[in-house]
PDB file of N, CA and C in Angstrom:
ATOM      1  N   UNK A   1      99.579 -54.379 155.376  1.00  0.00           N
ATOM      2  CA  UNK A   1     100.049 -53.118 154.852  1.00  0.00           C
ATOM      3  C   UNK A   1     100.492 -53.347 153.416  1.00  0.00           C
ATOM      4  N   UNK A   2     100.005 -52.676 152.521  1.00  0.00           N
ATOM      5  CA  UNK A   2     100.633 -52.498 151.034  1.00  0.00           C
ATOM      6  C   UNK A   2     101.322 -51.803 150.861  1.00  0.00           C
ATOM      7  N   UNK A   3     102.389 -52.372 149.910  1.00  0.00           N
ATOM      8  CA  UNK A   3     103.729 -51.547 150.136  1.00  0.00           C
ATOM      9  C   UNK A   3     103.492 -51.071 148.232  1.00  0.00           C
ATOM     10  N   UNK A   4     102.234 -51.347 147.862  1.00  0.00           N
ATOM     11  CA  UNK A   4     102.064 -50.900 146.059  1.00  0.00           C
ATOM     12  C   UNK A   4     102.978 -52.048 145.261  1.00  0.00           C
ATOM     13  N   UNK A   5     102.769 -53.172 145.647  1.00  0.00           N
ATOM     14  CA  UNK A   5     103.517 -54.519 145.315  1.00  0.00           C
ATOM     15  C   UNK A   5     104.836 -54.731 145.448  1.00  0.00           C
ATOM     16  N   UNK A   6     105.259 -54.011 146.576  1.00  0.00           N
ATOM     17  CA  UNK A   6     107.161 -53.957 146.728  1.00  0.00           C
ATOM     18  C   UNK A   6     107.401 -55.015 147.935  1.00  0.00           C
ATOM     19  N   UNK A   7     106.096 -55.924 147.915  1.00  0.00           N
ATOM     20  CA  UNK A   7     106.713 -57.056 149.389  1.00  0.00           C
ATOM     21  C   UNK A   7     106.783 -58.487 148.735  1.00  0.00           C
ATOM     22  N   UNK A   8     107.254 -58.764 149.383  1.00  0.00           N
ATOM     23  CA  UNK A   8     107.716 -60.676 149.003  1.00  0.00           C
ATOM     24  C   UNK A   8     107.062 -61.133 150.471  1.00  0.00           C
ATOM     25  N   UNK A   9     106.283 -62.897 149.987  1.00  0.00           N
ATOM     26  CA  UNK A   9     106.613 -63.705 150.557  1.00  0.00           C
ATOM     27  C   UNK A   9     107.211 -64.775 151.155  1.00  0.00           C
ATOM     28  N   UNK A  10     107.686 -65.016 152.368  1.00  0.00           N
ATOM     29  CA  UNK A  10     108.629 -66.196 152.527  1.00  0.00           C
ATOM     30  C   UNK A  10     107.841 -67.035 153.684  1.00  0.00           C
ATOM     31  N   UNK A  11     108.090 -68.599 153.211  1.00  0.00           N
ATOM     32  CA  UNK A  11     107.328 -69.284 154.514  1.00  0.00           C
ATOM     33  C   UNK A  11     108.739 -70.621 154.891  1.00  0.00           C
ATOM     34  N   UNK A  12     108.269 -70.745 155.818  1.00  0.00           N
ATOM     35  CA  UNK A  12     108.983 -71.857 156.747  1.00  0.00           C
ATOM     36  C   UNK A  12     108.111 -72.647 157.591  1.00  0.00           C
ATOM     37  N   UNK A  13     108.620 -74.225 157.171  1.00  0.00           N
ATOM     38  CA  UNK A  13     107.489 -74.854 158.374  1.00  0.00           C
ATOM     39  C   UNK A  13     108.771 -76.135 159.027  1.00  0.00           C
ATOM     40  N   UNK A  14     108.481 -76.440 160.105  1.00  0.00           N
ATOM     41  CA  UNK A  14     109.189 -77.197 160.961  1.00  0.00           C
ATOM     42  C   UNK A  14     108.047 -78.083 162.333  1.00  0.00           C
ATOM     43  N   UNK A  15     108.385 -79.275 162.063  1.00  0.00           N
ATOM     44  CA  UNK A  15     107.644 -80.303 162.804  1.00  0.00           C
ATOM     45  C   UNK A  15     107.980 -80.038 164.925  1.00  0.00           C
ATOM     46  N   UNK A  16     106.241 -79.729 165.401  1.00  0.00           N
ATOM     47  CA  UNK A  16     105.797 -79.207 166.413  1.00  0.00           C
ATOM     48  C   UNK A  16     106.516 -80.554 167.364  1.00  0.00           C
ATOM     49  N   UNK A  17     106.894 -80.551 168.618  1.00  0.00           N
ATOM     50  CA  UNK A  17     107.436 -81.384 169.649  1.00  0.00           C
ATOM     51  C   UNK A  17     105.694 -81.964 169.666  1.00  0.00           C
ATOM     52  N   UNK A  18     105.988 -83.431 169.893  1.00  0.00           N
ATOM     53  CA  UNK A  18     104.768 -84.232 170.096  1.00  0.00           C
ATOM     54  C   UNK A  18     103.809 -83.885 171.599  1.00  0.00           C
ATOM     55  N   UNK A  19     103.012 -83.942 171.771  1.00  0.00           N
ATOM     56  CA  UNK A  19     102.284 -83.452 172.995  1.00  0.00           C
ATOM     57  C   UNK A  19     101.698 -82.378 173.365  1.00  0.00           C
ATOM     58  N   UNK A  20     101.866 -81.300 172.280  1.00  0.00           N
ATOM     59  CA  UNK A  20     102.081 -80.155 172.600  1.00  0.00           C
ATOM     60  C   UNK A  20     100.290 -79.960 172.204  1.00  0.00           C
ATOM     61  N   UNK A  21      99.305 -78.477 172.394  1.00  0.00           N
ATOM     62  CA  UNK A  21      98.027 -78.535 172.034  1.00  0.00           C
ATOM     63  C   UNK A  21      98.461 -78.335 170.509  1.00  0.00           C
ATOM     64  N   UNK A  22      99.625 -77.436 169.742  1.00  0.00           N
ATOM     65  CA  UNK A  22      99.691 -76.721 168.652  1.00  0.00           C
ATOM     66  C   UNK A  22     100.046 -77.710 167.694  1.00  0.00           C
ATOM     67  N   UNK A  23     100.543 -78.970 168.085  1.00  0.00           N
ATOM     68  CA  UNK A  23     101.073 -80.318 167.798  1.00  0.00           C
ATOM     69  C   UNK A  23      99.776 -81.344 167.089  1.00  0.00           C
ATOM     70  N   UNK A  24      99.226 -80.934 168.397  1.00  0.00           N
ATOM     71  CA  UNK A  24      97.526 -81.931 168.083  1.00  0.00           C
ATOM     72  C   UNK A  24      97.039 -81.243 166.876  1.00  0.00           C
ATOM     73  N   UNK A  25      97.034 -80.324 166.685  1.00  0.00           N
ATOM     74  CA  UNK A  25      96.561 -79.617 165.916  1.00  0.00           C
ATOM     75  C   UNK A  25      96.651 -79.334 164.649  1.00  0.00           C
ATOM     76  N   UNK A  26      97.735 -78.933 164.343  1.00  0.00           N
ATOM     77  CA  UNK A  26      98.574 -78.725 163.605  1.00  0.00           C
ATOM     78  C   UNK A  26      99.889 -79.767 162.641  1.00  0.00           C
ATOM     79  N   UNK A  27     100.706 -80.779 163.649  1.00  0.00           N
ATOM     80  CA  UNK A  27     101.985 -81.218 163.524  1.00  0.00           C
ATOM     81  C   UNK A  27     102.922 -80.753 163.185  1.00  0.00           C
ATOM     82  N   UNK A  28     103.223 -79.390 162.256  1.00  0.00           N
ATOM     83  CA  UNK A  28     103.982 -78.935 161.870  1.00  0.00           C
ATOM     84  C   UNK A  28     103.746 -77.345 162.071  1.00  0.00           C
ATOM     85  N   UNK A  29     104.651 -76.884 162.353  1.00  0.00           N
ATOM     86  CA  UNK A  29     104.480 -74.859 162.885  1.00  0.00           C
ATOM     87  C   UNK A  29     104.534 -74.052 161.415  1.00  0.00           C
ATOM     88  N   UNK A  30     103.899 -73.342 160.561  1.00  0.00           N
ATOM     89  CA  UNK A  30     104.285 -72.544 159.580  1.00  0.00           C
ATOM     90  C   UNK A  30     104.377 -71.712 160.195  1.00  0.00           C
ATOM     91  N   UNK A  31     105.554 -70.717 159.324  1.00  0.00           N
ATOM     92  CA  UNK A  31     105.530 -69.345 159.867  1.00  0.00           C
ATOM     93  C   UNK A  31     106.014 -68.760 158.155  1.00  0.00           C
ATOM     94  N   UNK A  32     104.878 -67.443 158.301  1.00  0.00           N
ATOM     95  CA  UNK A  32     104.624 -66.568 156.963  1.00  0.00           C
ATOM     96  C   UNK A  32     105.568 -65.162 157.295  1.00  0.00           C
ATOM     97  N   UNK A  33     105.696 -64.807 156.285  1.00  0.00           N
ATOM     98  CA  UNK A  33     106.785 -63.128 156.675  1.00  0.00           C
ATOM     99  C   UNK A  33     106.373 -62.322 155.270  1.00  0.00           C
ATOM    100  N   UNK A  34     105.818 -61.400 155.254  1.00  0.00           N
ATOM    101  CA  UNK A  34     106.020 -60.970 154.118  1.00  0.00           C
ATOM    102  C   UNK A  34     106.917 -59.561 154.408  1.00  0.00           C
ATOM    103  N   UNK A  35     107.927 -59.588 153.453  1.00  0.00           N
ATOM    104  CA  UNK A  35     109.179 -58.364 153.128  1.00  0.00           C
ATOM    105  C   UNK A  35     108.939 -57.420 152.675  1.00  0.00           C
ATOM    106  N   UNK A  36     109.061 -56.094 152.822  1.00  0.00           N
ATOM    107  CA  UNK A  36     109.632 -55.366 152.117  1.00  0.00           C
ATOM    108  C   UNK A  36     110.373 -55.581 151.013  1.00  0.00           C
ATOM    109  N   UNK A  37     110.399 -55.926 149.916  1.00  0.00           N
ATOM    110  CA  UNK A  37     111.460 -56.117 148.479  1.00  0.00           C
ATOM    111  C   UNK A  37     112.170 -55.177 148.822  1.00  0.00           C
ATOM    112  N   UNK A  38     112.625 -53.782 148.971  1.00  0.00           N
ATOM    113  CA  UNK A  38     113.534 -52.831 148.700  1.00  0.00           C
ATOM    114  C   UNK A  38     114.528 -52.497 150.299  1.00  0.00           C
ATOM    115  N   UNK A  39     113.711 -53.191 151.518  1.00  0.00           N
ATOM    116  CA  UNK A  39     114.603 -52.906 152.570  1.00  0.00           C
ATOM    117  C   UNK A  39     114.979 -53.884 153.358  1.00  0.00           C
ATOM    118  N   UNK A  40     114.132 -55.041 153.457  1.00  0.00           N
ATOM    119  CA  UNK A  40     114.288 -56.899 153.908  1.00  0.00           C
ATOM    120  C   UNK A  40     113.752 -56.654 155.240  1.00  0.00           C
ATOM    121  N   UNK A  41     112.549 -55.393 155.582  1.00  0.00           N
ATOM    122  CA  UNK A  41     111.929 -55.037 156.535  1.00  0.00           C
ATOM    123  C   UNK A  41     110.302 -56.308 156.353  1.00  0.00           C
ATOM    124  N   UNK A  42     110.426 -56.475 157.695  1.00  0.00           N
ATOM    125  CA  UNK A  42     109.464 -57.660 157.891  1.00  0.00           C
ATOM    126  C   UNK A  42     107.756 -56.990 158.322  1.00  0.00           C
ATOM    127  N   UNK A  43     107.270 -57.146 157.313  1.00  0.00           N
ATOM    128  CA  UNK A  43     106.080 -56.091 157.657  1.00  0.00           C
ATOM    129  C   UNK A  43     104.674 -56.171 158.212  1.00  0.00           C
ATOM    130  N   UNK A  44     104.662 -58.225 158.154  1.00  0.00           N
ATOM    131  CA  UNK A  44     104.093 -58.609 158.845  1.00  0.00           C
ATOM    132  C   UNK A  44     104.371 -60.383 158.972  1.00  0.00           C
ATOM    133  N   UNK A  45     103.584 -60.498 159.705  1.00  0.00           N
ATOM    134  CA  UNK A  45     104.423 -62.105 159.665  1.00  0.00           C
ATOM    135  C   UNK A  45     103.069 -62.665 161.027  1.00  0.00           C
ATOM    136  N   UNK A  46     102.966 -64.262 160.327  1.00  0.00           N
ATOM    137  CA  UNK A  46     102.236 -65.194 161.258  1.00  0.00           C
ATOM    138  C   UNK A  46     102.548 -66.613 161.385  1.00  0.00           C
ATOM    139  N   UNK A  47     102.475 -67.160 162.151  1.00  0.00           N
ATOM    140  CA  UNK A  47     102.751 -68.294 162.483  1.00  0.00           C
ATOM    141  C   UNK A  47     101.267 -69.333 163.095  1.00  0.00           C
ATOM    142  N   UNK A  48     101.331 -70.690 163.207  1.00  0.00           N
ATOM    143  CA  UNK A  48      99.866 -71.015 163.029  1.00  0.00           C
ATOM    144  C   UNK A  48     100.787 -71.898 164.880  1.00  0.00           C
ATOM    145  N   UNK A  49     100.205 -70.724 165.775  1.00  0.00           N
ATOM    146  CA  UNK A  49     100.512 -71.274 166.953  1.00  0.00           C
ATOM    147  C   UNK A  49      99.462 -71.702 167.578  1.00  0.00           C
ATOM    148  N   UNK A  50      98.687 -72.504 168.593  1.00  0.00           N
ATOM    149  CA  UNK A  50      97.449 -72.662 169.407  1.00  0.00           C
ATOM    150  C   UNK A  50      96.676 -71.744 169.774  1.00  0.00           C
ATOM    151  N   UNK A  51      97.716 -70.785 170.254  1.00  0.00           N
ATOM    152  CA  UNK A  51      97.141 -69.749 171.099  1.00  0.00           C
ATOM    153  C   UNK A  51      96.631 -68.581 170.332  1.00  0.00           C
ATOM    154  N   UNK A  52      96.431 -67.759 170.671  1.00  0.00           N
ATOM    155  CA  UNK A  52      96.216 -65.799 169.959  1.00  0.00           C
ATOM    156  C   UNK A  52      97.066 -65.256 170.723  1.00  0.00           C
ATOM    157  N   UNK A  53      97.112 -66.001 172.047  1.00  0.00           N
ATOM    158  CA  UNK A  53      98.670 -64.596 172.338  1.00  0.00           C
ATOM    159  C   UNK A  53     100.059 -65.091 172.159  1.00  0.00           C
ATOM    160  N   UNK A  54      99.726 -66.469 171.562  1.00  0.00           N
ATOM    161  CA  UNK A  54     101.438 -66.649 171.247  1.00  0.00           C
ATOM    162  C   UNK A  54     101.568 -66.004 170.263  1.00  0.00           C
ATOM    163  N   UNK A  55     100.606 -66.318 169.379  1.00  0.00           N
ATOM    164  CA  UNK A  55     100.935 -65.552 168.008  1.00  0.00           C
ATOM    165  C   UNK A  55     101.183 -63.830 167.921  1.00  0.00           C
ATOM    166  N   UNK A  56     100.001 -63.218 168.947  1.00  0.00           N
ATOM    167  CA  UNK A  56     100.502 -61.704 168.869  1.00  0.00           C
ATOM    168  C   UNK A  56     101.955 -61.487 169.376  1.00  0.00           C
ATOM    169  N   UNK A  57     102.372 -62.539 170.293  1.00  0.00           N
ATOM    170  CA  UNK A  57     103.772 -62.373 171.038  1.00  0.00           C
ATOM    171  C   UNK A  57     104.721 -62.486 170.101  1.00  0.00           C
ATOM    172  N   UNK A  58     104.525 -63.575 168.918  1.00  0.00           N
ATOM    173  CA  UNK A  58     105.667 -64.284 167.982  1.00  0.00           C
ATOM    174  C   UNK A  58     105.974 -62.950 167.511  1.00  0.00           C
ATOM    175  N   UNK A  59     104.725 -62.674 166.529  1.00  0.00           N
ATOM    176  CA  UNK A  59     104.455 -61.365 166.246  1.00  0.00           C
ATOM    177  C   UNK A  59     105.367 -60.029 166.636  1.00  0.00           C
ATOM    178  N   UNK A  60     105.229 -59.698 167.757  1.00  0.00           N
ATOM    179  CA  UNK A  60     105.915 -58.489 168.103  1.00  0.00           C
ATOM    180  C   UNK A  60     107.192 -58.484 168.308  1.00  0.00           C
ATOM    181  N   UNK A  61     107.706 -59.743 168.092  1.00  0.00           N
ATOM    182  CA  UNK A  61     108.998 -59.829 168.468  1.00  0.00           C
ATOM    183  C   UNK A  61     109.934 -59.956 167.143  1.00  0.00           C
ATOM    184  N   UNK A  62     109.132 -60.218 165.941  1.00  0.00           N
ATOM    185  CA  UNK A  62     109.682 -60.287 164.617  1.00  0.00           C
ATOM    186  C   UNK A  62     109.497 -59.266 163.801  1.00  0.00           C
ATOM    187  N   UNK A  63     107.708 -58.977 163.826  1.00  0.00           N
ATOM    188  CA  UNK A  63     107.136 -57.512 162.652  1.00  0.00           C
ATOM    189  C   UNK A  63     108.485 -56.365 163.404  1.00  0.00           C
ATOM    190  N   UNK A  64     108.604 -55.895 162.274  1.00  0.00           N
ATOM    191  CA  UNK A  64     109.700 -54.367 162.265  1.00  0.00           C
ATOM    192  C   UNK A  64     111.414 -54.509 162.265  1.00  0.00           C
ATOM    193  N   UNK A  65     111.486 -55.860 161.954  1.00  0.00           N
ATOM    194  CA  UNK A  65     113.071 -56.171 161.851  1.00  0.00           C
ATOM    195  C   UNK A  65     113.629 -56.268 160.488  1.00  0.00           C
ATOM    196  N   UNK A  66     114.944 -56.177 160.191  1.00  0.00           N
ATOM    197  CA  UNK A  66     114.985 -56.804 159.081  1.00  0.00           C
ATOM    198  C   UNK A  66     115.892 -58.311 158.655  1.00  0.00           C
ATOM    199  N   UNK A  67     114.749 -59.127 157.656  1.00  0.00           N
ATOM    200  CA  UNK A  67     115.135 -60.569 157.794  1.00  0.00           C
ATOM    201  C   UNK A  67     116.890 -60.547 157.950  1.00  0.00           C
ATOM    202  N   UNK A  68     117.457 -59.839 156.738  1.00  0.00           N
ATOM    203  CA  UNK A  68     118.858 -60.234 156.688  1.00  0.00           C
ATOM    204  C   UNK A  68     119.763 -59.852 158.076  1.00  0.00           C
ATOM    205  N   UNK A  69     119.665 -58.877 157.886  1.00  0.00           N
ATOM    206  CA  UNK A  69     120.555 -58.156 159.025  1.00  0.00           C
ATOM    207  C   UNK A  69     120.362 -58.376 160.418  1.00  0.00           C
ATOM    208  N   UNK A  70     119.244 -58.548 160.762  1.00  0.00           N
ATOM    209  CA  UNK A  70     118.419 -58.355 162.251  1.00  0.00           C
ATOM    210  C   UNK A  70     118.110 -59.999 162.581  1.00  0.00           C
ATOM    211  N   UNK A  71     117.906 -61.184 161.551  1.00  0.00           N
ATOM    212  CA  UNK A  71     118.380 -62.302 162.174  1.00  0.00           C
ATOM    213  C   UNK A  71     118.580 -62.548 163.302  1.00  0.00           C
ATOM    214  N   UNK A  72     119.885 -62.741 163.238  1.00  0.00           N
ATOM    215  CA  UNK A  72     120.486 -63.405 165.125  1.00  0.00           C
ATOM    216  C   UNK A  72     119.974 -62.716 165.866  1.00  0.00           C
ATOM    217  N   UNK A  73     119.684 -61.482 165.898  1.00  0.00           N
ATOM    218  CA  UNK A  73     118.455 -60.790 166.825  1.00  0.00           C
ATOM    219  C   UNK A  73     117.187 -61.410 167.380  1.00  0.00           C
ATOM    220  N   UNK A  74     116.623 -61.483 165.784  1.00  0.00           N
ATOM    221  CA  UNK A  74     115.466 -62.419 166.108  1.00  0.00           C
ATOM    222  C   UNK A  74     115.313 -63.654 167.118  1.00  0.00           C
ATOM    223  N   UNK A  75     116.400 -64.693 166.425  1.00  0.00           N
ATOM    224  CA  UNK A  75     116.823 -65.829 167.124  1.00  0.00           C
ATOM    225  C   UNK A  75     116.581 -65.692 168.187  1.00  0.00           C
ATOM    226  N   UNK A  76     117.493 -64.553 168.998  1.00  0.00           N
ATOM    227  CA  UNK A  76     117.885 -64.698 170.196  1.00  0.00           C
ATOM    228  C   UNK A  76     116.566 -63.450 170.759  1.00  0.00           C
ATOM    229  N   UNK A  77     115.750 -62.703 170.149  1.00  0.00           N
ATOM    230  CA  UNK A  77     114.967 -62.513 171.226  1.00  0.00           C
ATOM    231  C   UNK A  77     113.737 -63.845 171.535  1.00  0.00           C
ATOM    232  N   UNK A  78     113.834 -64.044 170.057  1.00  0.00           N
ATOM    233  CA  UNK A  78     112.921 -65.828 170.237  1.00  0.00           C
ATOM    234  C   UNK A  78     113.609 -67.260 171.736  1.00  0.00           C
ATOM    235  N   UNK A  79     114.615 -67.018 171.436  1.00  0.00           N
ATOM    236  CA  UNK A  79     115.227 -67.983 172.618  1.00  0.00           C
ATOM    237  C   UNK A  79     115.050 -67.177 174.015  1.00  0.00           C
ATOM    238  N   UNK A  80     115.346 -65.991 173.834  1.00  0.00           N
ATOM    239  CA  UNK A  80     115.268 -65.152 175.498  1.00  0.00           C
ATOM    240  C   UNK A  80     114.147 -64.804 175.572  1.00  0.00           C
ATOM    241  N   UNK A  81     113.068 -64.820 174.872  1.00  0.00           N
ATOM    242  CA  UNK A  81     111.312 -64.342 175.638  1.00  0.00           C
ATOM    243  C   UNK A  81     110.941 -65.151 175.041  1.00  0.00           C
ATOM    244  N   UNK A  82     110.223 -66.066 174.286  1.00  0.00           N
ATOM    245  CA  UNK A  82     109.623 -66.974 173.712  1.00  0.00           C
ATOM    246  C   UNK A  82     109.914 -68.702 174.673  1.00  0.00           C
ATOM    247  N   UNK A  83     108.943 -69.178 175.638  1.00  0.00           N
ATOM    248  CA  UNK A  83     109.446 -69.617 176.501  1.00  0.00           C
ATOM    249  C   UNK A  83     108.170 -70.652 176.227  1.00  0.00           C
ATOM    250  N   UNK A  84     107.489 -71.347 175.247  1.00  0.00           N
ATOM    251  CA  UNK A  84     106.478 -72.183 174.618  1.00  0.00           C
ATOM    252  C   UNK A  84     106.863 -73.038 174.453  1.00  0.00           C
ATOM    253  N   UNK A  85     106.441 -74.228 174.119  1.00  0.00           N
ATOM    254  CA  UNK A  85     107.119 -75.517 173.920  1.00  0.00           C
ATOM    255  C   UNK A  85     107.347 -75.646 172.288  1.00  0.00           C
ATOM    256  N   UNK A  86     107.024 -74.783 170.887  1.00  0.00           N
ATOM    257  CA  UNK A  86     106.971 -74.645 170.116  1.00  0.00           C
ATOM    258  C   UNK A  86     108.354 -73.580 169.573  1.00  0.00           C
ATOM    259  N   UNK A  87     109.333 -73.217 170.809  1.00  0.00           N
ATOM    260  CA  UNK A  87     110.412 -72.384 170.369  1.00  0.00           C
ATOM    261  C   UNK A  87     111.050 -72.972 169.502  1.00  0.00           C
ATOM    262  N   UNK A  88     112.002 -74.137 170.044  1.00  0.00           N
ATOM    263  CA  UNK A  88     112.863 -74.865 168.743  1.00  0.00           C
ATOM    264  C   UNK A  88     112.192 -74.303 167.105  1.00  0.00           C
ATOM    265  N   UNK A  89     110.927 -75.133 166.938  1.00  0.00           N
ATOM    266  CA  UNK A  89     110.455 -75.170 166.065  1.00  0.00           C
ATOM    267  C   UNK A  89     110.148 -74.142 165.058  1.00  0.00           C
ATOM    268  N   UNK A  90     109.735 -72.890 165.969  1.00  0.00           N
ATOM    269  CA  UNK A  90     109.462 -71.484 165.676  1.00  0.00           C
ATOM    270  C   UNK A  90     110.760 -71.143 165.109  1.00  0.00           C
ATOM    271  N   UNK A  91     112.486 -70.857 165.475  1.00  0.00           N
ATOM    272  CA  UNK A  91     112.854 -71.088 165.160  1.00  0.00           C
ATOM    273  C   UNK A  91     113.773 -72.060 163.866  1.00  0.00           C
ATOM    274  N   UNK A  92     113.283 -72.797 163.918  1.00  0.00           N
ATOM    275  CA  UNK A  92     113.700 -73.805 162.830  1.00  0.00           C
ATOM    276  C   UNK A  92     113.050 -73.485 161.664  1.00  0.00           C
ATOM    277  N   UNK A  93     111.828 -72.983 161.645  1.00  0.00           N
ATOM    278  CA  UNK A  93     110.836 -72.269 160.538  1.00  0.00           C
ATOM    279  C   UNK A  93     111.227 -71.215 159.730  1.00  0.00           C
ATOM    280  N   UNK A  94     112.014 -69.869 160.839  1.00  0.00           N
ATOM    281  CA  UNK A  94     112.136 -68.907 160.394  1.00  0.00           C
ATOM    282  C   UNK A  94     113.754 -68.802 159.667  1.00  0.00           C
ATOM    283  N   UNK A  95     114.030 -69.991 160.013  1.00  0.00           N
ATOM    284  CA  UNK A  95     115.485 -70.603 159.417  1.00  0.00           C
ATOM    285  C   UNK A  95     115.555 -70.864 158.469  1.00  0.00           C
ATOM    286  N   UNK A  96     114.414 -71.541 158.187  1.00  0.00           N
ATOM    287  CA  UNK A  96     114.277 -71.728 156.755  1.00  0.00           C
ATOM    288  C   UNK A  96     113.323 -70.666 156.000  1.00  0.00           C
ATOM    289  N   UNK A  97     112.720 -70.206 156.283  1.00  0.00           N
ATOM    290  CA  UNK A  97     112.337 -68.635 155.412  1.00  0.00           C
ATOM    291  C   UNK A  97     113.390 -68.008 155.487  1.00  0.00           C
ATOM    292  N   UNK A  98     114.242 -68.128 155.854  1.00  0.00           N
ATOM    293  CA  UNK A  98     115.646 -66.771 156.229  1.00  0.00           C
ATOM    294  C   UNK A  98     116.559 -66.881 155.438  1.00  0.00           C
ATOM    295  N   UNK A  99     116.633 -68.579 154.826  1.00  0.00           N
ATOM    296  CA  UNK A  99     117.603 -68.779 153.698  1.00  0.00           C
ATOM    297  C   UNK A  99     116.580 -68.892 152.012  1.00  0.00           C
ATOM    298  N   UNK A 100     115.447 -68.947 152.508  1.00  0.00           N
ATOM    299  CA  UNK A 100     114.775 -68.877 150.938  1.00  0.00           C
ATOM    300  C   UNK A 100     114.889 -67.387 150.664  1.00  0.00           C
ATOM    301  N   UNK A 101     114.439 -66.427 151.729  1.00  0.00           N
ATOM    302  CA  UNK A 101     114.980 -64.910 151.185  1.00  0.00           C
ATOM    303  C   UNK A 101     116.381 -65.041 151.014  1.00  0.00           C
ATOM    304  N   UNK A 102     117.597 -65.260 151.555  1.00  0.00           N
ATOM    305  CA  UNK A 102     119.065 -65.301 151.118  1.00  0.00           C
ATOM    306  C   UNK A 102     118.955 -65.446 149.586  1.00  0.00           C
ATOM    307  N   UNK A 103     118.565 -66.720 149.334  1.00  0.00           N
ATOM    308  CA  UNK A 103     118.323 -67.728 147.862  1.00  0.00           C
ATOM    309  C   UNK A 103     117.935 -66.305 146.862  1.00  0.00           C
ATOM    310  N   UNK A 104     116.644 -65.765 147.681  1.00  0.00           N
ATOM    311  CA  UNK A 104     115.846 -64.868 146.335  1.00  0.00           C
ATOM    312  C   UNK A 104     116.701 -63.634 146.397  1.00  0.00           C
ATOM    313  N   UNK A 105     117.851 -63.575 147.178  1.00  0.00           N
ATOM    314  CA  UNK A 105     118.774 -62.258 146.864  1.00  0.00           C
ATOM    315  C   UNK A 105     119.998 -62.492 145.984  1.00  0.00           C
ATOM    316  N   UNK A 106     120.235 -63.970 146.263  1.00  0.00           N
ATOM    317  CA  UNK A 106     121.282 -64.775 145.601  1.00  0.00           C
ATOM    318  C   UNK A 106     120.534 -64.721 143.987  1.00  0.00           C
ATOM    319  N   UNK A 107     119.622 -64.656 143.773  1.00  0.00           N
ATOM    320  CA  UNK A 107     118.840 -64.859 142.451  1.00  0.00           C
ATOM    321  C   UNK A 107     118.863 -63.192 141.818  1.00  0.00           C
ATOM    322  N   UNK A 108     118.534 -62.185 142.660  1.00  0.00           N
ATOM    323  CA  UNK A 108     118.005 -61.369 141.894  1.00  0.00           C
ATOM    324  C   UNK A 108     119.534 -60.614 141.492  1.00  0.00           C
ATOM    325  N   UNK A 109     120.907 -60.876 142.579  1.00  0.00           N
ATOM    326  CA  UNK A 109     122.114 -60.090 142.502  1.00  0.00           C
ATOM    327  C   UNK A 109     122.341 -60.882 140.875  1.00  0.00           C
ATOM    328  N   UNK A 110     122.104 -61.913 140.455  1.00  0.00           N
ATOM    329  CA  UNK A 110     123.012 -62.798 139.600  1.00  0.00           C
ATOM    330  C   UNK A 110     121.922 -62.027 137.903  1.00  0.00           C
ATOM    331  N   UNK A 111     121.113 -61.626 138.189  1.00  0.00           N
ATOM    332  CA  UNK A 111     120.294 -60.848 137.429  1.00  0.00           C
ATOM    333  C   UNK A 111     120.574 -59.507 136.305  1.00  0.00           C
TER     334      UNK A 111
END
């Protein structure tokens, strides 16, 4: 979705539990988000999981939130339905995209 250049990207990557197929594959989980600039609404977002339905699942449980506010939400619908061997990690990813957007708000307030 084009927002007429009003979205940001943020990525996060965090190292996959060994054994896993997404592990073999991969070693490390990225996960992409691109923002809304004007509302911190998440408008789409992917993650490089094994599957296609983890990813539509990651997916539906993040697209339509917003990064700042809606957070611990996220987290915790990721810990309470997200039941993959790639949760930690999924997590740990979006942890760190969650503070590089903080960073780029910390940047643009000081502006």
């Amino acid at each position: 979705m084009d927002r007429g250049g009003h979205t940001l990207f943020f990525t996060g990557y965090a190292r996959l539990p060994a054994g896993i197929t997404a592990s073999e594959m991969y070693r490390v989980v990225g996960v992409g988000l691109e923002v809304d600039a004007r509302s911190g609404e998440i408008v789409d977002v992917e993650a490089t999981l094994a599957t296609s339905v983890g990813r539509r699942f990651f997916r539906r449980l993040v697209k339509g939130r917003r990064l700042l506010e809606d957070f611990p939400e996220i987290v915790a619908a990721i810990e309470q339905r997200y039941h993959g061997n790639a949760q930690k990690a999924l997590v740990t990813a979006l942890r760190i995209a969650h503070e590089k957007y903080r960073s780029y708000l910390s940047r643009e307030d000081s502006n």
